[in-house]
N, C-alpha and C. Protein backbone atom coordinates (compact mmCIF):
# COMPACT_ATOMS: atom_id res chain seq x y z
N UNK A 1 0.84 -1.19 0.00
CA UNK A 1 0.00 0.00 0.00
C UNK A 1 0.88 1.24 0.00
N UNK A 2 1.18 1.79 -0.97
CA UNK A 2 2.00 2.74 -0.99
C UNK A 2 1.57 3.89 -1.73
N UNK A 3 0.27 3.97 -2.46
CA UNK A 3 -0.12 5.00 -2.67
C UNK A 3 -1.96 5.33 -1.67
N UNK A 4 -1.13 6.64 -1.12
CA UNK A 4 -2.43 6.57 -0.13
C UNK A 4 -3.80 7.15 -0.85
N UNK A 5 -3.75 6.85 -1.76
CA UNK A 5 -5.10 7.03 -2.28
C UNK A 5 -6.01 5.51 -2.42
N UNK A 6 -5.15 4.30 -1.96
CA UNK A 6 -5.93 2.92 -2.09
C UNK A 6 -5.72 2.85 -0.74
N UNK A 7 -5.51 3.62 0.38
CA UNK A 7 -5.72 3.17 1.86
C UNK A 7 -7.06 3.79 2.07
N UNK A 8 -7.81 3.15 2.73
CA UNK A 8 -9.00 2.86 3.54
C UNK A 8 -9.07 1.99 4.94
N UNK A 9 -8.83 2.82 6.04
CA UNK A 9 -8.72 2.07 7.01
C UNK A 9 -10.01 1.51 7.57
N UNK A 10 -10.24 0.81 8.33
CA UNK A 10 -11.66 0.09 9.32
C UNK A 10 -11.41 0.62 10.63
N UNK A 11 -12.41 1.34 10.87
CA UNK A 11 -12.36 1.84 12.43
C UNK A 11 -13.55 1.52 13.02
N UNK A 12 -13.15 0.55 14.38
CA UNK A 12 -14.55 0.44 15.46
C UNK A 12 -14.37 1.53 16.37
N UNK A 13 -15.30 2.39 16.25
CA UNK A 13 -15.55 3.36 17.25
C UNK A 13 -16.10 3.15 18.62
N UNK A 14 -15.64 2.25 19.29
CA UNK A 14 -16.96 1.58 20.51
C UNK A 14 -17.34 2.47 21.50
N UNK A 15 -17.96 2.38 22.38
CA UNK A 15 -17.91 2.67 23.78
C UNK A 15 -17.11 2.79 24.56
N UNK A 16 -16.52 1.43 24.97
CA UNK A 16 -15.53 1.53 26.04
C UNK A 16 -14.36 1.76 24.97
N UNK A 17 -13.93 0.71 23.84
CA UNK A 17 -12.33 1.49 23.61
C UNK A 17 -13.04 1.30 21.94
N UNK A 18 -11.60 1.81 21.63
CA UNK A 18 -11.98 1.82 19.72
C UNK A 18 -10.67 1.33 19.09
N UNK A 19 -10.99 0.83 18.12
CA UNK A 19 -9.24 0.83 17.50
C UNK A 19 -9.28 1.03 15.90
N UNK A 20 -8.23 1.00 15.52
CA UNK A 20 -8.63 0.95 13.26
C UNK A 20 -7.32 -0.40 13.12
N UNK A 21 -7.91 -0.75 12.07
CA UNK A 21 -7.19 -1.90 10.97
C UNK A 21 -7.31 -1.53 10.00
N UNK A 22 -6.76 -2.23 9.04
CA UNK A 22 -6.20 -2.52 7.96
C UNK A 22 -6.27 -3.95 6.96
N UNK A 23 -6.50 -4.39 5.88
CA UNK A 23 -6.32 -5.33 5.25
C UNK A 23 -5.58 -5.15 4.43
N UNK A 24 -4.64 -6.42 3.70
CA UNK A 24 -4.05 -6.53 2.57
C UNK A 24 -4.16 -7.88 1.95
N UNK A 25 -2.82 -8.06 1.21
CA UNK A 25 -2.95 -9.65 0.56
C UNK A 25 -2.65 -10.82 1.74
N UNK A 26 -2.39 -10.60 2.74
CA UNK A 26 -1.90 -11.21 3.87
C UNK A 26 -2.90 -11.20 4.99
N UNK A 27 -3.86 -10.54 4.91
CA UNK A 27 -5.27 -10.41 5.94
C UNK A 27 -5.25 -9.21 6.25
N UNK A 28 -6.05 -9.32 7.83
CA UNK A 28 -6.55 -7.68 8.29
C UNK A 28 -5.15 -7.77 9.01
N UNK A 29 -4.89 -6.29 9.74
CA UNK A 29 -3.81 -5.72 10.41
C UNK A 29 -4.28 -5.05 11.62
N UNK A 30 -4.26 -5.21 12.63
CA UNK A 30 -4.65 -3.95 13.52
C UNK A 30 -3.93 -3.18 13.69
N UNK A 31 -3.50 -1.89 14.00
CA UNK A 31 -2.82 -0.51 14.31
C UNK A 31 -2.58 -0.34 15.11
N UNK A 32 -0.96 -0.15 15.11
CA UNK A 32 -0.76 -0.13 17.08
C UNK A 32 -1.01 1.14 17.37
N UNK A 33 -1.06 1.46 18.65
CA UNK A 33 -0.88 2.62 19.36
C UNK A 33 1.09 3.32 19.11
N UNK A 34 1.48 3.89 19.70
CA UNK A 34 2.80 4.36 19.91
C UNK A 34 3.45 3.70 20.64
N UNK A 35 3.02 2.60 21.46
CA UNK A 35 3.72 2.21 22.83
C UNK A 35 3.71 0.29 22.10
N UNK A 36 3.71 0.34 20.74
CA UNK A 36 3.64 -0.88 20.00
C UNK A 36 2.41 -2.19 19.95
N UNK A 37 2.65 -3.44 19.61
CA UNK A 37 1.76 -4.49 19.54
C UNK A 37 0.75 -4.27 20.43
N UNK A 38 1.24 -4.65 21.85
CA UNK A 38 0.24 -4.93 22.51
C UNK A 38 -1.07 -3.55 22.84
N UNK A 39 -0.39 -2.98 22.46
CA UNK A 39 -1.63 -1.16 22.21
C UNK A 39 -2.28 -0.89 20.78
N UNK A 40 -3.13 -1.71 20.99
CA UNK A 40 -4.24 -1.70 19.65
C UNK A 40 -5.35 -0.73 20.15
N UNK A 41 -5.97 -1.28 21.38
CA UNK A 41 -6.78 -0.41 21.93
C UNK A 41 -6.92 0.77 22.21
N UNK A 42 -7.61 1.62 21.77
CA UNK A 42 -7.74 3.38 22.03
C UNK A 42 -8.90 3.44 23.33
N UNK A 43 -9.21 3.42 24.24
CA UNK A 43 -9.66 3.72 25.31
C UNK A 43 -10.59 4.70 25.15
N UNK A 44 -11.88 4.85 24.61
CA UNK A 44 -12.75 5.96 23.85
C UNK A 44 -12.61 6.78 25.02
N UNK A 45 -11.71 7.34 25.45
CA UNK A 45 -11.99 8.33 26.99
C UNK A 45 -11.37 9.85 26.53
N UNK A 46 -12.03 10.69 26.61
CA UNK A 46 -11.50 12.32 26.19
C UNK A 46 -10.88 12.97 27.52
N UNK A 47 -10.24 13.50 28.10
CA UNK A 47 -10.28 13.95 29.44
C UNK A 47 -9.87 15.73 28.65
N UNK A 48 -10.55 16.83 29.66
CA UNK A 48 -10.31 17.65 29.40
C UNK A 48 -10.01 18.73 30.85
N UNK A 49 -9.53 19.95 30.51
CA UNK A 49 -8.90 20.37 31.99
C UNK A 49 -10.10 21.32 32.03
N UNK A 50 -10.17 21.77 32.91
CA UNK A 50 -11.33 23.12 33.88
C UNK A 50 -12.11 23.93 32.78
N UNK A 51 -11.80 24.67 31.75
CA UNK A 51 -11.50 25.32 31.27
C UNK A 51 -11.90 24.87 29.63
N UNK A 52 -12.06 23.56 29.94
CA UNK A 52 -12.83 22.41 28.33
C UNK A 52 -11.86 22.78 27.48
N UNK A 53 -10.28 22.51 27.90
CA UNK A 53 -9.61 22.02 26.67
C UNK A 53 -8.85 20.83 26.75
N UNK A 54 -8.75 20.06 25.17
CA UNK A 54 -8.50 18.48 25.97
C UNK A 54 -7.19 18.56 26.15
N UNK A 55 -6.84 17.39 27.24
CA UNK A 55 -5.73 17.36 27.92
C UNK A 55 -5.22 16.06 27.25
N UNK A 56 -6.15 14.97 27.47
CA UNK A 56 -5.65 13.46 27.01
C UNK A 56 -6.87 13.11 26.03
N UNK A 57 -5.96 11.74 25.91
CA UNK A 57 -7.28 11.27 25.13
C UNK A 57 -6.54 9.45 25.17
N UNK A 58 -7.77 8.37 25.71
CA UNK A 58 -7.24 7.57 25.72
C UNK A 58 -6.91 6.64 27.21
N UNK A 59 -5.43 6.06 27.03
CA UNK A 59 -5.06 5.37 28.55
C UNK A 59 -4.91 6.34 29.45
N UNK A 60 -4.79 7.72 29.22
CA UNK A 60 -3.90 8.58 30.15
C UNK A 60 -5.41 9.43 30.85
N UNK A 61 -6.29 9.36 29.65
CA UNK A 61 -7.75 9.90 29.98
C UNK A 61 -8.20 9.26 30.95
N UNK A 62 -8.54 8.17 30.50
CA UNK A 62 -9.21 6.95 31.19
C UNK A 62 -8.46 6.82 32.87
N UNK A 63 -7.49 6.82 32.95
CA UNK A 63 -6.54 6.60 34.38
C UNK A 63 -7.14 8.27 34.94
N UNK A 64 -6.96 9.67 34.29
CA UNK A 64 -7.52 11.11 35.01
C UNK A 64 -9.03 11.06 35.49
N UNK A 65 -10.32 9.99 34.85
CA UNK A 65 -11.21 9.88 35.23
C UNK A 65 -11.50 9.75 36.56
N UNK A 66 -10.73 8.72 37.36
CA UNK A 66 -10.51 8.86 38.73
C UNK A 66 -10.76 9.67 39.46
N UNK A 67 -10.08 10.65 39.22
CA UNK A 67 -9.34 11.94 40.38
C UNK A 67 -10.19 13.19 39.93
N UNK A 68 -10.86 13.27 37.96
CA UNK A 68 -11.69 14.10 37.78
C UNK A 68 -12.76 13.82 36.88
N UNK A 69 -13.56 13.19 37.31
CA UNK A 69 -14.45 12.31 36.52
C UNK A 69 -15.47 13.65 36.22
N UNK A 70 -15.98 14.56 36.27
CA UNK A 70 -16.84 15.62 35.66
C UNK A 70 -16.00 16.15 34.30
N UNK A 71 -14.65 16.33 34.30
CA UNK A 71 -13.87 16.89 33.32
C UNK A 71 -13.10 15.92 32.72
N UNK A 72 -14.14 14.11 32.48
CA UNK A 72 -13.39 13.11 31.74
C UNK A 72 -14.38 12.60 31.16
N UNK A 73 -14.73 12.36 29.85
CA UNK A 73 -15.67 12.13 29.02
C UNK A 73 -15.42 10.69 28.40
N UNK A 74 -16.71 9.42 28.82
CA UNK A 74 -16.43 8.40 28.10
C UNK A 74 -17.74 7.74 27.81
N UNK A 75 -18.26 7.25 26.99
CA UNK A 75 -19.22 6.46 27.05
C UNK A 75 -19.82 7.33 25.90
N UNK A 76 -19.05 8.28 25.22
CA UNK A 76 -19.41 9.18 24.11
C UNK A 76 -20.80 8.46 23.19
N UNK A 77 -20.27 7.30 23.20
CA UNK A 77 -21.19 6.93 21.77
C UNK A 77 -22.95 6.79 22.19
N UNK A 78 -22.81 6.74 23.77
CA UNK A 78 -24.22 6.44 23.26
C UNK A 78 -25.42 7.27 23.60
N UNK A 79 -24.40 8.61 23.05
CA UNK A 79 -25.23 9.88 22.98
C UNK A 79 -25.52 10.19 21.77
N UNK A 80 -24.70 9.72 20.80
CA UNK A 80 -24.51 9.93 19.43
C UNK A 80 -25.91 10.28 18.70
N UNK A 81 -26.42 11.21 18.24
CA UNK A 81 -27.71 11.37 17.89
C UNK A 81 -28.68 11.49 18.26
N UNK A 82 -28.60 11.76 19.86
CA UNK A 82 -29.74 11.44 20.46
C UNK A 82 -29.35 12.71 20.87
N UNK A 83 -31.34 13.43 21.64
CA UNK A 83 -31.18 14.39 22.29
C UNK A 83 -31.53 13.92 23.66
N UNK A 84 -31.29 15.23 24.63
CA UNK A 84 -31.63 14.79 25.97
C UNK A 84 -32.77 14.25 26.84
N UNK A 85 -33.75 14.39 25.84
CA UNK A 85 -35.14 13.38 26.20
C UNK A 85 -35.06 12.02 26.04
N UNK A 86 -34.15 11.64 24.92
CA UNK A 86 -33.48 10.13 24.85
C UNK A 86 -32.98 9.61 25.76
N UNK A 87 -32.34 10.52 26.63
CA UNK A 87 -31.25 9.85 27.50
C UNK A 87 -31.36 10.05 29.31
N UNK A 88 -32.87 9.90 29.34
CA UNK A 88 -32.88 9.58 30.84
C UNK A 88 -32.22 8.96 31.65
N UNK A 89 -31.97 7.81 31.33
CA UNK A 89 -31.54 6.73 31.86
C UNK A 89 -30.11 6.59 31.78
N UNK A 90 -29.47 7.47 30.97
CA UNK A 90 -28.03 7.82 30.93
C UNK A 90 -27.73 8.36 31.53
N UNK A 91 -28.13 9.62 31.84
CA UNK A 91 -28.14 11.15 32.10
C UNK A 91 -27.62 10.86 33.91
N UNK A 92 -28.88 9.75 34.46
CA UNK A 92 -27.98 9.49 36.49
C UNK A 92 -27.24 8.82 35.98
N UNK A 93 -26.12 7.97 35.20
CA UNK A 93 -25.30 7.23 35.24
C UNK A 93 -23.78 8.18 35.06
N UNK A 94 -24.06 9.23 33.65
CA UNK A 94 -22.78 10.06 33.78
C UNK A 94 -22.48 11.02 34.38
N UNK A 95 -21.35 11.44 34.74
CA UNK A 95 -20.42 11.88 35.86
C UNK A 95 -20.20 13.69 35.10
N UNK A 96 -20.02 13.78 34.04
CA UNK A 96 -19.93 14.86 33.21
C UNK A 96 -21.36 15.89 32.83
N UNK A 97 -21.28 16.76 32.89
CA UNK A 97 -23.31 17.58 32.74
C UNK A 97 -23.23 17.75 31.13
N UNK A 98 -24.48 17.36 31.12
CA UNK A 98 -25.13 17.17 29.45
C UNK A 98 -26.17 18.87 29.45
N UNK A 99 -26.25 18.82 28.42
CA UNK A 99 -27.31 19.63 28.37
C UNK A 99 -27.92 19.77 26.91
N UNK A 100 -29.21 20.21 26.97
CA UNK A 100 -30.02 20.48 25.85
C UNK A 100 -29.56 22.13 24.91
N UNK A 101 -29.45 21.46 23.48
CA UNK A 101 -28.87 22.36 22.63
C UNK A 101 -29.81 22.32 20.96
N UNK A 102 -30.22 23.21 20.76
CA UNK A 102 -30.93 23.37 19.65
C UNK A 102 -30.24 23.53 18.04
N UNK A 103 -30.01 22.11 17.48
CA UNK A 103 -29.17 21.75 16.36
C UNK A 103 -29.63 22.52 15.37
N UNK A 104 -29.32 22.78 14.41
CA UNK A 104 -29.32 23.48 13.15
C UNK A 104 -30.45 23.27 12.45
N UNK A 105 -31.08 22.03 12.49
CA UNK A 105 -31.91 21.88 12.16
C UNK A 105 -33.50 21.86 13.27
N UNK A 106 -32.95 22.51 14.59
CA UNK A 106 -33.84 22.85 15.73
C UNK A 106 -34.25 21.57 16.17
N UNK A 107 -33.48 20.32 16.15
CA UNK A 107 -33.99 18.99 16.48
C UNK A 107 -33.14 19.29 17.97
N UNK A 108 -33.31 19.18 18.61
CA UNK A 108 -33.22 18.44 20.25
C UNK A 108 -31.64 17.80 20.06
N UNK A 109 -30.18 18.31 20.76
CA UNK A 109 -29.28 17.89 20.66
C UNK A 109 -28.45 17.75 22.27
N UNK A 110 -28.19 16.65 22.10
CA UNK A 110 -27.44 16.46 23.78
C UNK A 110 -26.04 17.35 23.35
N UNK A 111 -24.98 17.66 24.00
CA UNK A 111 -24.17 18.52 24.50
C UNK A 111 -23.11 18.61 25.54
N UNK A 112 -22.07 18.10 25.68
CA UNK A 112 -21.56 17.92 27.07
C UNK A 112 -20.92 19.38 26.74
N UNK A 113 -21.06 19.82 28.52
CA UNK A 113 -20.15 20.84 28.85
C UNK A 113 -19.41 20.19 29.73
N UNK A 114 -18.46 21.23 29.36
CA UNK A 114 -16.83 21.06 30.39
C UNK A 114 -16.62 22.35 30.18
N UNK A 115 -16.21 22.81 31.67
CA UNK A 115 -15.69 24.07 31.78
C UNK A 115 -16.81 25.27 31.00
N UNK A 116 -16.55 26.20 30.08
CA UNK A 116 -17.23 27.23 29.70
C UNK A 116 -17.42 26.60 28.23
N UNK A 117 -16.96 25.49 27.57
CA UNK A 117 -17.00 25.14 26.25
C UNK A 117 -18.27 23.67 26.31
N UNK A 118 -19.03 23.67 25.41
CA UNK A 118 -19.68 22.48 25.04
C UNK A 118 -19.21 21.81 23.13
N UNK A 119 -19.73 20.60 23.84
CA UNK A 119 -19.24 19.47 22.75
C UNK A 119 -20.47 18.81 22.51
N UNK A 120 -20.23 18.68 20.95
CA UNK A 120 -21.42 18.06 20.37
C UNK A 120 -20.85 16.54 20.94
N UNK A 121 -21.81 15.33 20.56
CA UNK A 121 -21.06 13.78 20.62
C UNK A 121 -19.95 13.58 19.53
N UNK A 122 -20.43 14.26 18.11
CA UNK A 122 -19.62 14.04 16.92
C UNK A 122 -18.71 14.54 17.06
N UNK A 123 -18.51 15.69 17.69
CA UNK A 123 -17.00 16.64 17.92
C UNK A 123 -16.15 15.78 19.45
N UNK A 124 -16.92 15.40 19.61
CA UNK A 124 -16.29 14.57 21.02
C UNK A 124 -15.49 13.05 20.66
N UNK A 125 -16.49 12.67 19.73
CA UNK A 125 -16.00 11.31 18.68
C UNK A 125 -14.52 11.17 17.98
N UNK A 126 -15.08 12.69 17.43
CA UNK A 126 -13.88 13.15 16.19
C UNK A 126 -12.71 13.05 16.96
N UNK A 127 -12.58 13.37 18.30
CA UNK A 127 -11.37 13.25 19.42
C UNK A 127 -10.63 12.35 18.62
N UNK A 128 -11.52 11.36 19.49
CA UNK A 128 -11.05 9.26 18.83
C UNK A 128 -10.62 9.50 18.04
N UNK A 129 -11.40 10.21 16.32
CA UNK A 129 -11.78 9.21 15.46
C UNK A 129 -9.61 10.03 14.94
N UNK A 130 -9.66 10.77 15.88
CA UNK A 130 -8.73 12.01 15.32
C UNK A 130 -7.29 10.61 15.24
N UNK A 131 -7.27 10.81 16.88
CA UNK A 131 -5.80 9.67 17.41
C UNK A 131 -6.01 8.71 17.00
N UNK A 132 -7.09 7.57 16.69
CA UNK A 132 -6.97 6.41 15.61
C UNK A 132 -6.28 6.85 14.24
N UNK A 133 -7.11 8.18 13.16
CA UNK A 133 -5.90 8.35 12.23
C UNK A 133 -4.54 8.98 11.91
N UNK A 134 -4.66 8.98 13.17
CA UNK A 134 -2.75 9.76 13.60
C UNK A 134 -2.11 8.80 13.47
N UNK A 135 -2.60 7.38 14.49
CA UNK A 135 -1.88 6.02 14.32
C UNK A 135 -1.81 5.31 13.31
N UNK A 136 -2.46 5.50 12.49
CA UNK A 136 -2.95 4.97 10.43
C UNK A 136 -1.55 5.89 9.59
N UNK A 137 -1.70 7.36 9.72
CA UNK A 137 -1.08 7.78 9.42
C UNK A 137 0.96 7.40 9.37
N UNK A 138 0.74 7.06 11.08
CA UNK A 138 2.23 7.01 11.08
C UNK A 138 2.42 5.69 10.96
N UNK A 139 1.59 4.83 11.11
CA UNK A 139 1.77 3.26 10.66
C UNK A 139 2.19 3.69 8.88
N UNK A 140 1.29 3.98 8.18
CA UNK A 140 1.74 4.08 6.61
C UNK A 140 2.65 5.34 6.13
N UNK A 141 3.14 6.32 7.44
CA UNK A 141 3.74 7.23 6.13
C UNK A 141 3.37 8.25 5.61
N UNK A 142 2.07 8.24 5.61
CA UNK A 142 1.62 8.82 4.66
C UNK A 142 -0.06 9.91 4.73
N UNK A 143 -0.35 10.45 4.49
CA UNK A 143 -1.65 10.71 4.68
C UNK A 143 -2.65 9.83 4.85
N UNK A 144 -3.88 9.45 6.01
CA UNK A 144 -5.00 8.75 5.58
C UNK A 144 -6.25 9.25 5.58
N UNK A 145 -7.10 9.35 4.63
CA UNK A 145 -8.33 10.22 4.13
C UNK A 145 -9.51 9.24 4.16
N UNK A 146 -9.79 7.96 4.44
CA UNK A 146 -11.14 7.35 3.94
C UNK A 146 -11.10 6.06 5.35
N UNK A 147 -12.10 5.73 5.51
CA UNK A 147 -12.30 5.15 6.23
C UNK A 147 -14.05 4.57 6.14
N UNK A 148 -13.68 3.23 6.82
CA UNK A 148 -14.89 2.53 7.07
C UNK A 148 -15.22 2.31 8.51
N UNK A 149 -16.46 3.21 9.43
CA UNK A 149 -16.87 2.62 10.56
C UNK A 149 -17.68 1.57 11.03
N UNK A 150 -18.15 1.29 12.05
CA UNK A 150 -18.68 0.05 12.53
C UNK A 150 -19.66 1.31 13.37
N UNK A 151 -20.63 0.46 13.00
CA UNK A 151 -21.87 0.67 14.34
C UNK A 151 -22.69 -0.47 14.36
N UNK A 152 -23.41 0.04 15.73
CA UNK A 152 -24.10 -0.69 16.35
C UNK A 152 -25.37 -1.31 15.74
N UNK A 153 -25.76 -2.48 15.63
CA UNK A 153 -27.26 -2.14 14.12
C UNK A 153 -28.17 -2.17 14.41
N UNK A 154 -28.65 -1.72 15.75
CA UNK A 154 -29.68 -0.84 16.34
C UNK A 154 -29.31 0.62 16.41
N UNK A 155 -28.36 1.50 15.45
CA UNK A 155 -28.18 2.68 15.48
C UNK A 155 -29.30 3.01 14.33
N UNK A 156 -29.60 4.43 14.57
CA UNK A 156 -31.07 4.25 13.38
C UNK A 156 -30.38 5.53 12.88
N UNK A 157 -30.98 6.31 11.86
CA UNK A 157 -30.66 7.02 10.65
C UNK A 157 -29.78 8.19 11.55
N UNK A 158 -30.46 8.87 12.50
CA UNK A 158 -29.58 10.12 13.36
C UNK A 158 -28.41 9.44 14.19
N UNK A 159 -28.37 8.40 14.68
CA UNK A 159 -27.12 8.13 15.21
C UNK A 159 -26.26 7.62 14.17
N UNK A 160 -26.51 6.93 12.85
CA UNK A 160 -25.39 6.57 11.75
C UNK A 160 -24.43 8.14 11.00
N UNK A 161 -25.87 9.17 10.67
CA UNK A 161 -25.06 10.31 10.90
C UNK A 161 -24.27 10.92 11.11
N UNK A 162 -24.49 10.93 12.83
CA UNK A 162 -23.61 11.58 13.79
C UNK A 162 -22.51 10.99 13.76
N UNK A 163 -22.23 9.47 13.39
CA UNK A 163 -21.02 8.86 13.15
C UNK A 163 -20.07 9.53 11.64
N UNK A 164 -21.27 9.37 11.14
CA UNK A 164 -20.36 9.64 9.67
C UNK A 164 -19.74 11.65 10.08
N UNK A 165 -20.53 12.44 10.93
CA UNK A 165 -20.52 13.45 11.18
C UNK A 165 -18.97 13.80 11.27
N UNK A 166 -18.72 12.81 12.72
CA UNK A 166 -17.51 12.55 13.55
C UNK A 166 -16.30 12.34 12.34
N UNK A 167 -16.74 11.32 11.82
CA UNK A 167 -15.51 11.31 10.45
C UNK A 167 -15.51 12.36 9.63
N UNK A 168 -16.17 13.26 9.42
CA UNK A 168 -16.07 13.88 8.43
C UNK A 168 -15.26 15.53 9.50
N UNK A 169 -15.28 15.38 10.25
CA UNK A 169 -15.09 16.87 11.53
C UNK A 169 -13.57 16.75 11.38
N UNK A 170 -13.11 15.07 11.48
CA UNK A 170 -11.82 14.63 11.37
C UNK A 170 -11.22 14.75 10.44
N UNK A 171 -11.76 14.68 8.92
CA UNK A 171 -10.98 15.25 8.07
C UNK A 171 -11.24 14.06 7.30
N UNK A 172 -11.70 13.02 7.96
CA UNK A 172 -11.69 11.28 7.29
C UNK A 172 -12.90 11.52 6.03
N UNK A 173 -13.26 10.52 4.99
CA UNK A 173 -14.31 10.59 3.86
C UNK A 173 -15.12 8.97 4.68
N UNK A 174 -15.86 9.06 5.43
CA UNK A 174 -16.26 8.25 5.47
C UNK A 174 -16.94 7.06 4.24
N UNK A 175 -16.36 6.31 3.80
CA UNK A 175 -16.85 5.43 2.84
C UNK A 175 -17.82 4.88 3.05
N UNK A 176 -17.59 4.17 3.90
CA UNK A 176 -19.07 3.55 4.73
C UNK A 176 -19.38 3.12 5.93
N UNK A 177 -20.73 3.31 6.33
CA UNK A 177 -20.73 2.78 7.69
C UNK A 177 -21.45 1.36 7.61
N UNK A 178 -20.55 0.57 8.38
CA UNK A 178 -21.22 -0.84 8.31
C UNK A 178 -21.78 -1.08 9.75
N UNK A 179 -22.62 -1.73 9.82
CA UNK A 179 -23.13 -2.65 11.51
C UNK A 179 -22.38 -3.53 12.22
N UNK A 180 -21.49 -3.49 13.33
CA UNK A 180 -21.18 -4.72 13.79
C UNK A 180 -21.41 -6.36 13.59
N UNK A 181 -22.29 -6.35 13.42
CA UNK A 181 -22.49 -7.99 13.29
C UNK A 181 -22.45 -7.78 11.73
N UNK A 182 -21.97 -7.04 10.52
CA UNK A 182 -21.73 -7.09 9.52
C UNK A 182 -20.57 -7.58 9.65
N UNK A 183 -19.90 -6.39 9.74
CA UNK A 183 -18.24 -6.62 9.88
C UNK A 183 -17.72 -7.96 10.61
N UNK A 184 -18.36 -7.93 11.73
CA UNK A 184 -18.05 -9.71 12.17
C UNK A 184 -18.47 -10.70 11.50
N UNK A 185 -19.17 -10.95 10.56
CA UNK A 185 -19.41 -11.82 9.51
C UNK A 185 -18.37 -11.28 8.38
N UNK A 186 -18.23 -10.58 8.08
CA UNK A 186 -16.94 -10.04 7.00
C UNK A 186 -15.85 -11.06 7.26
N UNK A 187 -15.18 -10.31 8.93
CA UNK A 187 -14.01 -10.65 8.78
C UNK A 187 -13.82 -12.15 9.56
N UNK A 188 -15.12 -13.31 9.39
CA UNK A 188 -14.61 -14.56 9.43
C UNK A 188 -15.79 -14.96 8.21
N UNK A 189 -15.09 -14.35 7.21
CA UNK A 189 -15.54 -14.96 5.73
C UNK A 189 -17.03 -15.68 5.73
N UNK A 190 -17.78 -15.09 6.32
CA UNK A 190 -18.85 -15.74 5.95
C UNK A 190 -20.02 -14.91 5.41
C-alpha cells in the first residue's frame, strides 16, 4: 500500500475502547498505538482540563477519570444522535453535565459541557476518530483520508449520521458505515 489514495482504514468506534485496521494480501492488520503491539486499543476516553480544553485522550484519559471524573468524558457513543429526552436513563449514570442544545436543524441535541466550552457527541467522537488516524497515518507514512466505521445495528438514521458526522469533523471521507455484526461476519468470511 504505498499510494495513499488505495488506503481505507476500518475503524470500530466503541464505547468503552476503539481501535482501526487494515487489510491486505496477507489479511486484516490492527494498528498499534505508539507504545507498540500490545496497544491496539484506544480507550474511547476524552479527558479535558477546567476550562474544556483536551488534555488526554485515551489510557492517560481513562486513568484522570478517577481523580476528575466531571472533566473526563467516556461512554461518548451512546449519545450519538440522540437528544436529551433520549437519555434519561443515561443522564444518572454520567459523571460529566449534558445539556439540551438546539441543532441546526432545531432537532433536540445532547451537549456535554466542560468548563465554559460544550461538545457536540460528533466533535467529542472526532477526538477518537482524530488519534486512531494519527496512528494509520504514522503506521503508513503517509496521509489517511477514507475510512470505514462500525456501528451498532440498532443505530437508526440520526445516530449513523452523527457517526459519519464525527468522520467527516476529522478530516476522514467516510466510505461507509457498516453494523457490527456485519463486519463480524466479513471478517470470518462468511
Amino acid at each position: 500500500m504505498t499510494d495513499d489514495q488505495d488506503i481505507i482504514i476500518g475503524i470500530d468506534l466503541g464505547t468503552t475502547n476503539s481501535l482501526a485496521a487494515y487489510a491486505d494480501e496477507a489479511g486484516p492488520h490492527l494498528i498499534a498505538g505508539p507504545a507498540g503491539e500490545d496497544n491496539v486499543l484506544l480507550p474511547s476516553v476524552v479527558a479535558f482540563d477546567d476550562a474544556g480544553r483536551i488534555m488526554r485522550i485515551g489510557s492517560e484519559a481513562r486513568a484522570h477519570a478517577v481523580e476528575r471524573p466531571t472533566t473526563t468524558v467516556h461512554s461518548i457513543k451512546r449519545l450519538m444522535g440522540m437528544g436529551v429526552a433520549d437519555l434519561t436513563d443515561d443522564l444518572r449514570r454520567l459523571p460529566y453535565s449534558i445539556e439540551r442544545r438546539s441543532g441546526e436543524d432545531e432537532r433536540d441535541v445532547a451537549t456535554v459541557v466542560v468548563g465554559d466550552k460544550c461538545y457536540t457527541p460528533p466533535e467529542i467522537s472526532a477526538m477518537i476518530l482524530r488519534e486512531l488516524k494519527m496512528r494509520a497515518e504514522r503506521h503508513f507514512g503517509c496521509c489517511v483520508a477514507k475510512a470505514v466505521i462500525t456501528v451498532p445495528a440498532q443505530f437508526d438514521d440520526a445516530q449513523r449520521q452523527a457517526t459519519r458526522d464525527a468522520g467527516q469533523i476529522t478530516g476522514l471521507d467516510v466510505v461507509r458505515i457498516i453494523t457490527e455484526p456485519t463486519a463480524a461476519a466479513l471478517a470470518y468470511g462468511l
